[in-house]
C-alpha atoms as a PDB file:
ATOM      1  CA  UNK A   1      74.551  77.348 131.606  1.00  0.00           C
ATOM      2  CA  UNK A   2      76.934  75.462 134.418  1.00  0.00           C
ATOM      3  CA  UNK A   3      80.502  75.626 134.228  1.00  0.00           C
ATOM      4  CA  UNK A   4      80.831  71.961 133.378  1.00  0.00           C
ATOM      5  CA  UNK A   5      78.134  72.643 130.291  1.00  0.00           C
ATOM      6  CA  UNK A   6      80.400  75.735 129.636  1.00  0.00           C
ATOM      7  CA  UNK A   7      83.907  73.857 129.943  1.00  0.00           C
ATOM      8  CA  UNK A   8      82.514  70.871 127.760  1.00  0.00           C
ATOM      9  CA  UNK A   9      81.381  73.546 124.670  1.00  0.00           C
ATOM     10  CA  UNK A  10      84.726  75.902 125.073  1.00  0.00           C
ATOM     11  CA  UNK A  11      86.537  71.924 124.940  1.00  0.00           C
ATOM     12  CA  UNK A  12      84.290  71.810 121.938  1.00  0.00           C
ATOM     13  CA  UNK A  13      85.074  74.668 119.865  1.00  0.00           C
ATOM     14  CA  UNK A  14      88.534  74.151 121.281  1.00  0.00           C
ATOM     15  CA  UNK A  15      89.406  70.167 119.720  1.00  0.00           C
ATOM     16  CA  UNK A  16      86.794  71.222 116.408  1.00  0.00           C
ATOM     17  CA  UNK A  17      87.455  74.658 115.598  1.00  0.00           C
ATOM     18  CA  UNK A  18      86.081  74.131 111.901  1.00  0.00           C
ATOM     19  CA  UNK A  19      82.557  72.498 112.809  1.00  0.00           C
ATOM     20  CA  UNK A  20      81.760  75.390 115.008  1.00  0.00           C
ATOM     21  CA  UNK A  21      83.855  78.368 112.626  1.00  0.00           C
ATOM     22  CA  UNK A  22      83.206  77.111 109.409  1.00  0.00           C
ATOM     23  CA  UNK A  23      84.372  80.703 107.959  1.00  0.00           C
ATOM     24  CA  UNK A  24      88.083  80.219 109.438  1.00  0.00           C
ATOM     25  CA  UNK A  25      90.135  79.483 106.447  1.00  0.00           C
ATOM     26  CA  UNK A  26      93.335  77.117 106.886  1.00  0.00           C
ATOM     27  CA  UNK A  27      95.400  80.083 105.832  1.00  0.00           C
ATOM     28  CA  UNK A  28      94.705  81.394 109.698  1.00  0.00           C
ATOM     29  CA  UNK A  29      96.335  78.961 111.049  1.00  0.00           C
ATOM     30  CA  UNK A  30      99.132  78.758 109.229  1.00  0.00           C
ATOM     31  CA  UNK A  31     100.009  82.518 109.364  1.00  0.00           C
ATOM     32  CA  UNK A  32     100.241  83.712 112.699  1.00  0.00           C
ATOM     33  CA  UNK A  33     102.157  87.543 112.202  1.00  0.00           C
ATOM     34  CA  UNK A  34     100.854  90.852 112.864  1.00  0.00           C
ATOM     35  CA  UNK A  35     100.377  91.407 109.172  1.00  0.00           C
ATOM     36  CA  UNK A  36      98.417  88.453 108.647  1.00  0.00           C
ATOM     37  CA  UNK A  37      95.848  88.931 111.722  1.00  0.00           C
ATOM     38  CA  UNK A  38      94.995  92.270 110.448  1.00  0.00           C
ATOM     39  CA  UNK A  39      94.449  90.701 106.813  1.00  0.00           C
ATOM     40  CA  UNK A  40      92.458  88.111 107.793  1.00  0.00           C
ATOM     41  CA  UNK A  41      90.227  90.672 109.885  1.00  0.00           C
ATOM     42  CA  UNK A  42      89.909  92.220 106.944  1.00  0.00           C
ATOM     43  CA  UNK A  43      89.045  89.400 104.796  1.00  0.00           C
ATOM     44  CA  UNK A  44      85.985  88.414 107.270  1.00  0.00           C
ATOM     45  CA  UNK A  45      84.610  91.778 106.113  1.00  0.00           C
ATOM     46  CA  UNK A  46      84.602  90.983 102.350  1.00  0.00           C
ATOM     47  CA  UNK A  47      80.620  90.382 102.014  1.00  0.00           C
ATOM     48  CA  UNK A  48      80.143  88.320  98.625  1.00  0.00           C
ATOM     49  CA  UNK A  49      78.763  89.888  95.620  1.00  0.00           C
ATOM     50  CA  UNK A  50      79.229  93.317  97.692  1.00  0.00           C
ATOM     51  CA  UNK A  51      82.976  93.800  97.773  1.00  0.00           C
ATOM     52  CA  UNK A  52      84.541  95.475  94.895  1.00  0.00           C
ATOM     53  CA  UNK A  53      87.883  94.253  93.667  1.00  0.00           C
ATOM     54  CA  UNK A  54      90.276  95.282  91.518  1.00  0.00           C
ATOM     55  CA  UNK A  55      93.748  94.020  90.745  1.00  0.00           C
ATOM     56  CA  UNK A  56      96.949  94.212  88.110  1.00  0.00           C
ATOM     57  CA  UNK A  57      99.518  91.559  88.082  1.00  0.00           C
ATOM     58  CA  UNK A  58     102.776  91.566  86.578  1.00  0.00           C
ATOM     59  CA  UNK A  59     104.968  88.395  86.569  1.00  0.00           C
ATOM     60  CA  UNK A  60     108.527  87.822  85.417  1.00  0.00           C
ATOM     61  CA  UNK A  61     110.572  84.579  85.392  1.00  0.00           C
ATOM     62  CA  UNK A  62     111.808  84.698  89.057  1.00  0.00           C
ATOM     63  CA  UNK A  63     108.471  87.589  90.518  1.00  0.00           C
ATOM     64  CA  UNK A  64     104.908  87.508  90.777  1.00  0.00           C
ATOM     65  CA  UNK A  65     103.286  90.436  92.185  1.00  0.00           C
ATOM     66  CA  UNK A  66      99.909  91.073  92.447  1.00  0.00           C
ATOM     67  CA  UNK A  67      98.578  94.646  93.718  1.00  0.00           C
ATOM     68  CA  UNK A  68      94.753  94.397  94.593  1.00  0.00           C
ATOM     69  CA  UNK A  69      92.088  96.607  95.960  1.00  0.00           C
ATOM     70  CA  UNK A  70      88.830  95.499  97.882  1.00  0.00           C
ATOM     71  CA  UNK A  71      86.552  98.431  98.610  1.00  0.00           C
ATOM     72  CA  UNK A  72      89.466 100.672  97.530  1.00  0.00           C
ATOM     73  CA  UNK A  73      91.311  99.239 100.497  1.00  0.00           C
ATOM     74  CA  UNK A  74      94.929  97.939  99.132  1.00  0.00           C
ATOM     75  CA  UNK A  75      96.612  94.629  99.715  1.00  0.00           C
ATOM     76  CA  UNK A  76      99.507  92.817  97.723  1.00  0.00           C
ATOM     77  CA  UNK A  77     100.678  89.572  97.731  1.00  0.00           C
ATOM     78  CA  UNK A  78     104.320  89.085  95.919  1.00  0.00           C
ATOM     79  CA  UNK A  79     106.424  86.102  95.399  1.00  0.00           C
ATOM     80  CA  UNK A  80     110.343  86.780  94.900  1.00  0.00           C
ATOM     81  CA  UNK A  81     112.224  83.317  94.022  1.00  0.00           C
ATOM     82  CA  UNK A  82     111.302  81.328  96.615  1.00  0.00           C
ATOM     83  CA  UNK A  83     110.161  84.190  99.520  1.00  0.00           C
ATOM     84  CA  UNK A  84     106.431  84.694  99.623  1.00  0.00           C
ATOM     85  CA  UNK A  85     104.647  88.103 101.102  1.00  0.00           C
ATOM     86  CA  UNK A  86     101.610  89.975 101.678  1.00  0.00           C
ATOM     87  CA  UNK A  87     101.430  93.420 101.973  1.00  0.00           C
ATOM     88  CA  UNK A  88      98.554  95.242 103.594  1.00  0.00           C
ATOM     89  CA  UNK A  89      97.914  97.944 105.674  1.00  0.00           C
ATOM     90  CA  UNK A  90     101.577  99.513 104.731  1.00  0.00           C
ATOM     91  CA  UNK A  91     103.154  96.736 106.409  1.00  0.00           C
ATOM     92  CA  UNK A  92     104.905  93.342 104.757  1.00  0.00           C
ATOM     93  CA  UNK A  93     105.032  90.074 106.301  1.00  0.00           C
ATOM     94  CA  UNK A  94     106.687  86.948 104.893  1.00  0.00           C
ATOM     95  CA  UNK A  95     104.096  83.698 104.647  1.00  0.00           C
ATOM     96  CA  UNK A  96     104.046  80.243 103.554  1.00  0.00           C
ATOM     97  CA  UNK A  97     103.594  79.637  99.918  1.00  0.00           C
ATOM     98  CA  UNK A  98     100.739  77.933 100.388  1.00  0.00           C
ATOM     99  CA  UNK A  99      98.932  80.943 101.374  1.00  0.00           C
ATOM    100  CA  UNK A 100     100.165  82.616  98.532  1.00  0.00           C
ATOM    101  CA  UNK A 101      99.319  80.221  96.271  1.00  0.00           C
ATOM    102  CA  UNK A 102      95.377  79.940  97.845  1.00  0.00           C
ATOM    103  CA  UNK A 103      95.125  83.631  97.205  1.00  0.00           C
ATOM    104  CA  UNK A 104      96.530  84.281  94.103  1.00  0.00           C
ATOM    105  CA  UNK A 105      94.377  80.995  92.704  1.00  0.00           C
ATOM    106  CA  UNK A 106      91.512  81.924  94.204  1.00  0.00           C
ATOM    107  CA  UNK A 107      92.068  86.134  93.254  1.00  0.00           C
ATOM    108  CA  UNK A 108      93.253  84.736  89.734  1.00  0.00           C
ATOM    109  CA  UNK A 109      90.143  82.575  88.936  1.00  0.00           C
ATOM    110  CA  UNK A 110      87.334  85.830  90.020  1.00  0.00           C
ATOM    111  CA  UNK A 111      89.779  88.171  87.948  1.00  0.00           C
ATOM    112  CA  UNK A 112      90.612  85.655  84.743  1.00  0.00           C
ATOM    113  CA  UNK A 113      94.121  86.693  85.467  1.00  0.00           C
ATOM    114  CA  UNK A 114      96.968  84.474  84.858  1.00  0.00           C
ATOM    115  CA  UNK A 115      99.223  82.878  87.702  1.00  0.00           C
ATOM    116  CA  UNK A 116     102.435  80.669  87.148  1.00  0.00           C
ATOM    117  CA  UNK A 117     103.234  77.498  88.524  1.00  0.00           C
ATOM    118  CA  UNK A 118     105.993  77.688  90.323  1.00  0.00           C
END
């Protein structure tokens, strides 16, 4: 391959990141922290119908937290009020609710566990 044939499919990938990465999830590029990075390494592991989960949840009138496991590695996402965080790897992070909120719904709905609108 030239470098113009090179330059024109980096400026590919580069202007449609999704049609070429189909497995990148919004959430990536929302979340750009340390924290976050690491998780979503992580999460590109998880191979369908392979991973094992597990999870508890307890939720209060101003807290959600929900402590989960995949492949007995832990993660946690919490909301406090109106602050939003992930937990993983022994490290927090704040992120944007909408992460949260993909997560949880998504983590909820596999698990039949219950999540509150907020």
């Amino acid at each position: 391959m030239n470098l113009s044939k090179l330059t024109l499919a980096i400026g590919l990938v580069m202007t449609n990141p999704e049609q070429y990465y189909p497995e990148r999830k919004e959430w990536q590029d929302v979340e750009q922290g340390q924290v976050s990075r690491d998780f979503a390494d992580f999460v590109e592991a998880w191979i369908p119908g392979q991973t094992a989960f597990t999870s508890e949840c307890e939720i209060t009138e101003n807290s959600e937290t929900y402590k989960m496991k995949a492949d007995d590695v832990p993660f946690t996402f919490k909301r406090i009020d109106d602050s939003y965080s992930l937990i993983y790897n022994g490290c927090a992070e704040e992120i944007q609710e909408s992460t949260f909120n993909q997560f949880v719904d998504s983590l909820c709905a596999e698990f039949s566990l219950s999540h509150s609108s907020v």
